[in-house]
Protein backbone atom coordinates (compact mmCIF):
# COMPACT_ATOMS: atom_id res chain seq x y z
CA UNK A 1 1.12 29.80 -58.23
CA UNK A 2 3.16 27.15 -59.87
CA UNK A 3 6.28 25.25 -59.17
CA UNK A 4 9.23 24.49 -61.23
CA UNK A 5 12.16 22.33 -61.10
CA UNK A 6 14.64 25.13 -59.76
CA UNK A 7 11.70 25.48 -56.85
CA UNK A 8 12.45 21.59 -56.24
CA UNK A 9 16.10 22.31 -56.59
CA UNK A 10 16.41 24.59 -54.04
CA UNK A 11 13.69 23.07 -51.44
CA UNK A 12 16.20 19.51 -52.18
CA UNK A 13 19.38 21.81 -51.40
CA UNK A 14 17.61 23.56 -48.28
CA UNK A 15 16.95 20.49 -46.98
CA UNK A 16 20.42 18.41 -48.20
CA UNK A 17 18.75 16.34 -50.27
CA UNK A 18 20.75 14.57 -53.17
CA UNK A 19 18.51 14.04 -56.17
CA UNK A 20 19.18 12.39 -59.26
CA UNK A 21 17.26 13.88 -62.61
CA UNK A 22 14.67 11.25 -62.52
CA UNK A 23 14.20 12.01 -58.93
CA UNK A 24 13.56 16.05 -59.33
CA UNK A 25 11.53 15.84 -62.47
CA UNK A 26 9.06 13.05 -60.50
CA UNK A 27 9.00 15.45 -57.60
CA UNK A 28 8.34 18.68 -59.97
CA UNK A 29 5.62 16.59 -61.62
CA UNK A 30 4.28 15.81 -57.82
CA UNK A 31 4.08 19.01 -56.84
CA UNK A 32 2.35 20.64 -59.71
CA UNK A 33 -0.03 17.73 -59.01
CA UNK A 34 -0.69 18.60 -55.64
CA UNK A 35 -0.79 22.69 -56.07
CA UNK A 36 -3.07 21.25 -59.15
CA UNK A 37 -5.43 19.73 -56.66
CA UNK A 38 -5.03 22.62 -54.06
CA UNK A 39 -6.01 25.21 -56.73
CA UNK A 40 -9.32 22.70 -57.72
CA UNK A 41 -10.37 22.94 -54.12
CA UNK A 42 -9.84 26.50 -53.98
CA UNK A 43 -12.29 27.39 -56.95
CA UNK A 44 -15.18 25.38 -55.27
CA UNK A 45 -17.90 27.10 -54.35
CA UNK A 46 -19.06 26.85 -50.84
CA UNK A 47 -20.91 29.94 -50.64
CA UNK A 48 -24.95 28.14 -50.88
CA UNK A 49 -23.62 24.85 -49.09
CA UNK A 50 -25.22 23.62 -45.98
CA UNK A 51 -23.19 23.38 -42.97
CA UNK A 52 -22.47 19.51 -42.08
CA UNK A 53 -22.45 17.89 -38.86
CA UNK A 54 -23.28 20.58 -37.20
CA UNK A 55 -25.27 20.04 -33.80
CA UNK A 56 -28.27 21.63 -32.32
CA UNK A 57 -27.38 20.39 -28.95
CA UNK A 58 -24.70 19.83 -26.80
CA UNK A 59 -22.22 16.95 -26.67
CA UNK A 60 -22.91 14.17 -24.30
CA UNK A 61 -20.29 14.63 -21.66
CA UNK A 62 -18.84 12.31 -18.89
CA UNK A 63 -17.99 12.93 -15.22
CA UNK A 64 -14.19 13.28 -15.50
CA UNK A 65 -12.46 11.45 -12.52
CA UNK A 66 -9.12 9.92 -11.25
CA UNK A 67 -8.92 6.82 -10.93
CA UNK A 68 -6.13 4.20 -9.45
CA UNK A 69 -4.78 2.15 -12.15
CA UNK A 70 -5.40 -1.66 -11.40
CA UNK A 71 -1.70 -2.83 -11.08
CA UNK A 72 -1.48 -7.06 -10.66
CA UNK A 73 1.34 -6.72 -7.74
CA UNK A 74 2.31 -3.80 -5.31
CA UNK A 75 5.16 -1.01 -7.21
CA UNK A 76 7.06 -2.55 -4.81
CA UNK A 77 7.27 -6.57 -5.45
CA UNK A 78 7.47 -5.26 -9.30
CA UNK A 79 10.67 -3.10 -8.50
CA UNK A 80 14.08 -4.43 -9.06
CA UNK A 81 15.10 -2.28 -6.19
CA UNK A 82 13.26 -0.06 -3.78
CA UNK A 83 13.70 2.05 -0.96
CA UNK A 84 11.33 4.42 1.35
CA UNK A 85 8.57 4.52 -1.24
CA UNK A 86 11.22 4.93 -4.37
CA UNK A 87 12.76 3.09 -7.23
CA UNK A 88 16.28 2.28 -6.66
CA UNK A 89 18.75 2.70 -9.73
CA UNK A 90 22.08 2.61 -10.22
CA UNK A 91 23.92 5.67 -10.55
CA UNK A 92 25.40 6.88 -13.93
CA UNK A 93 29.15 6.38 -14.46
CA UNK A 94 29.00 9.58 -16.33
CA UNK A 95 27.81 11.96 -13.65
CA UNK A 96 30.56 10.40 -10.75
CA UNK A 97 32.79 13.76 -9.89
CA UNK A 98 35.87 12.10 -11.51
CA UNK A 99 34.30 11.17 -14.56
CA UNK A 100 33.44 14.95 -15.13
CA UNK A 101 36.74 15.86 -13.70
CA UNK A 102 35.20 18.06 -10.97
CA UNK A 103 36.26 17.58 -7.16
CA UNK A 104 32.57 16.80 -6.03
CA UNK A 105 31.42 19.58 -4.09
């Protein structure tokens, strides 16, 4: 499969690109390179190759585990304001009744 420069065209257009002729014929030329390469890959043969890095036992594993994170103050002293256990922050203008020209209730 190949790509031309009305391929490149259209992808630029889908995505509202503006491209100058330099521009599209460097981007046709990059992506004949790179379906170039992709094709190369493809005719490898990997039929008689060895797996690699494959393991004949299991992963080491770790006890997973919560832990507290190590914090140099209390929330609290840290917190600009703070109330029953909460951060305290202003309230929006934007969601005030009269700002979304609602009643409130």
């Amino acid at each position: 499969m190949g790509i031309d420069r009305s391929d490149v065209e259209k992808v630029a257009e889908l995505a509202r690109l503006r491209l100058d002729e330099d521009e599209l014929d460097g981007l046709t030329r990059d992506c004949q390179s790179i379906l170039g390469f992709f094709e190369a890959i493809r005719r490898v043969d990997v039929e008689s190759a060895e797996p690699a890095g494959a393991l004949d036992h299991a992963a080491p594993t770790r006890e997973d585990g919560v832990d507290q994170d190590p914090l140099t103050e209390p929330l609290d002293r840290m917190a600009p304001a703070w109330r029953e256990g909460y951060f305290v922050l202003p309230r929006l203008p934007a969601l005030d009744a009269e700002d979304l020209g609602g009643d409130g209730g």
